[in-house]
Structure formats: C-alpha cells, structure tokens
C-alpha atoms as a PDB file:
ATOM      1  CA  UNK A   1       0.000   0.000   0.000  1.00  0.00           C
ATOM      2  CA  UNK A   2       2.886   2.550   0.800  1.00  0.00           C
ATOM      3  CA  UNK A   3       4.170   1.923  -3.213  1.00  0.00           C
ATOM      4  CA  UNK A   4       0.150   2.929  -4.165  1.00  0.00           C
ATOM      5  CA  UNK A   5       0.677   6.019  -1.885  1.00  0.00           C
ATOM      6  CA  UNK A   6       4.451   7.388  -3.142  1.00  0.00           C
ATOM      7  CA  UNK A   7       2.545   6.406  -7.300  1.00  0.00           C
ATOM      8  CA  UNK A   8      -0.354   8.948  -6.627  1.00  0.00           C
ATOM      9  CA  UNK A   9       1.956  11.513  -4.958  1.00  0.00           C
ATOM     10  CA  UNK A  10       4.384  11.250  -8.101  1.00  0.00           C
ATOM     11  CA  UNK A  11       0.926  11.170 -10.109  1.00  0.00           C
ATOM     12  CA  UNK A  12      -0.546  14.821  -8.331  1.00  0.00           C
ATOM     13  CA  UNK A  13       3.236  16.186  -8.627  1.00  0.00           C
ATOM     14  CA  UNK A  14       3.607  15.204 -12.698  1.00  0.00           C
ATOM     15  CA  UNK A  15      -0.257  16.570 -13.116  1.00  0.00           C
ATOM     16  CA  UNK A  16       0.513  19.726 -11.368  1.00  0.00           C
ATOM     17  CA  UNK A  17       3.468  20.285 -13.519  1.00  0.00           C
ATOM     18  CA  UNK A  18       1.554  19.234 -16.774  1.00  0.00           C
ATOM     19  CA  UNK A  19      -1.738  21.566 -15.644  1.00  0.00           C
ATOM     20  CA  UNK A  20       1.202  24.575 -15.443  1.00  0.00           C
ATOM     21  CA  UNK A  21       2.622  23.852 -18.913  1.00  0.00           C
ATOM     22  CA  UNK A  22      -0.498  23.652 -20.124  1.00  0.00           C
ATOM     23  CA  UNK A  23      -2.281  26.645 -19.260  1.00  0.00           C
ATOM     24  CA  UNK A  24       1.176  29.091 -19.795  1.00  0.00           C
ATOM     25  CA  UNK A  25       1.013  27.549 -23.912  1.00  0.00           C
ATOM     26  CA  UNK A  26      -2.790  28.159 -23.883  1.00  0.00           C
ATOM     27  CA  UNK A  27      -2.488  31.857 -22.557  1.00  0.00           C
ATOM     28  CA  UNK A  28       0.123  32.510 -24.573  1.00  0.00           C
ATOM     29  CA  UNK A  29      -1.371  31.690 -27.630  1.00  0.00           C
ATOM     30  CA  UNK A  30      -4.425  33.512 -26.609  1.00  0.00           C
ATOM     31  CA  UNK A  31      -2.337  36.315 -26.609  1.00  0.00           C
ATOM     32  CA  UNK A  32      -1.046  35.933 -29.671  1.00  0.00           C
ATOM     33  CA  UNK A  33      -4.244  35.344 -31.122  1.00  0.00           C
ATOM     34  CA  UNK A  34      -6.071  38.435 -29.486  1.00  0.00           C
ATOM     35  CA  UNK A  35      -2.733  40.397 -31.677  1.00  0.00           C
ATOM     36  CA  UNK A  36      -2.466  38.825 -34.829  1.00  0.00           C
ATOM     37  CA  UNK A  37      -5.451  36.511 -35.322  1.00  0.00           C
ATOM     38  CA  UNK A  38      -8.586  38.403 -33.502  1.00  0.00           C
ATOM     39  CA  UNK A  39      -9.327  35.135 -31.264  1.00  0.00           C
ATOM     40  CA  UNK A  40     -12.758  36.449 -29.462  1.00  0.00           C
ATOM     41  CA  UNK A  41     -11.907  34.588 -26.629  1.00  0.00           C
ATOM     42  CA  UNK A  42     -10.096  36.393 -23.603  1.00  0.00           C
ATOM     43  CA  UNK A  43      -6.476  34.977 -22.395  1.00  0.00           C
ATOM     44  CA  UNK A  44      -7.846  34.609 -19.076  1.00  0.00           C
ATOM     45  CA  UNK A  45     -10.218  31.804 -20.193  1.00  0.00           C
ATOM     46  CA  UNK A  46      -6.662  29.874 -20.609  1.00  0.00           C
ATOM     47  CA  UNK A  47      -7.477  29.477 -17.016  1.00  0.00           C
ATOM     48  CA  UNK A  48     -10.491  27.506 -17.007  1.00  0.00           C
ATOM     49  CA  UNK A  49      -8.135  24.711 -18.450  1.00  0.00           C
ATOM     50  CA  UNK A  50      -6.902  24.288 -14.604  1.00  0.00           C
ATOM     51  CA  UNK A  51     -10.018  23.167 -13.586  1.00  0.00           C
ATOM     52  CA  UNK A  52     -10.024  19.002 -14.769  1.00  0.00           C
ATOM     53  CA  UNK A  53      -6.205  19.229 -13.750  1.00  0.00           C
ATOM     54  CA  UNK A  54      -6.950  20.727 -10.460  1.00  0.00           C
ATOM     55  CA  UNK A  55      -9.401  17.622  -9.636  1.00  0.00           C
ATOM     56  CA  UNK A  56      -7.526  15.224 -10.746  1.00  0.00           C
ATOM     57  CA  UNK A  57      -5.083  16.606  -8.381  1.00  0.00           C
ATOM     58  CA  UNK A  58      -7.693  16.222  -5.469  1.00  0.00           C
ATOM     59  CA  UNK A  59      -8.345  12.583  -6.069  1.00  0.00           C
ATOM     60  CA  UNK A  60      -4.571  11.655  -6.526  1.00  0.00           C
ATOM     61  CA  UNK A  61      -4.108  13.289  -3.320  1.00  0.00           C
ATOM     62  CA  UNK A  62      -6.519  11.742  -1.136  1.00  0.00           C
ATOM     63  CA  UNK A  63      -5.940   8.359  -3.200  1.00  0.00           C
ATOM     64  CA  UNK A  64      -2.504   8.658  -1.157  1.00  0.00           C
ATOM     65  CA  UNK A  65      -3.518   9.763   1.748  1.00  0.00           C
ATOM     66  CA  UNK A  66      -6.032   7.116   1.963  1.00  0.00           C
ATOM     67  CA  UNK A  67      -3.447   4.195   0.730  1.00  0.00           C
ATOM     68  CA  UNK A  68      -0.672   6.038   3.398  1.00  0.00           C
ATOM     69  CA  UNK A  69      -3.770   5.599   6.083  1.00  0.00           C
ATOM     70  CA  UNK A  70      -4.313   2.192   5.105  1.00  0.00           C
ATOM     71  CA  UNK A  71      -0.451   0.756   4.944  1.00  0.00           C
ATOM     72  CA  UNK A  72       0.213   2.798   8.653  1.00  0.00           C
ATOM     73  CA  UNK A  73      -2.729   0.152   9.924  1.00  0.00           C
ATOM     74  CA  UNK A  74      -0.790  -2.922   8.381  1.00  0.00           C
END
C-alpha cells in the first residue's frame, strides 16, 4: 500500500506540472491570437483549463492519503 501512496503523490506532482505547462502555452497563444489573429476569446479563459487538472489533483491526493492511512494500519 505505501508503493500505491508514493505512485499517486508522483501522479498529483507530474499533473501539477503538466496543468502549469499547459495553461502558460494556452495563454500565450491567446495572446497571440487576441494580436495577430482576432481570437474572441479572452487569455484569461486559458485558465479555465486548470479546472479538470486541479481535480484530478484532489483525487490523486486523497488516493494517497487514503493508501498512506491504510499501509500505517498494516
């Protein structure tokens, strides 16, 4: 159970990093777009990208938390 724990925490920390990446390219090319293309679409909507990331985040944590909970009783 304590290998299940450490493989969500390495899950949340790779998501969190991916869910940065992510939302920087997005914004930027909203940017961009709002300069050369005429996207309609503000760059702060880039943002709303964080939000599936953020809860998969969530469950990966308390995934490990529960697994660290239930290898401490073992």
């Amino acid at each position: 159970m304590k290998k299940l724990s450490v493989c969500f925490w390495v899950l949340a920390a790779l998501l969190s990093d991916i869910m940065c990446a992510v939302v920087a390219w997005n914004y930027r090319s909203m940017l961009c777009g709002i300069n050369y293309e005429g996207y309609s679409a503000p760059a702060s909507a880039a943002f709303l990208l964080a939000v599936p990331f953020a809860a998969g985040i969530a469950v990966c944590v308390a995934l490990a938390l529960y697994f660290k909970k239930r290898s401490a009783k073992q």
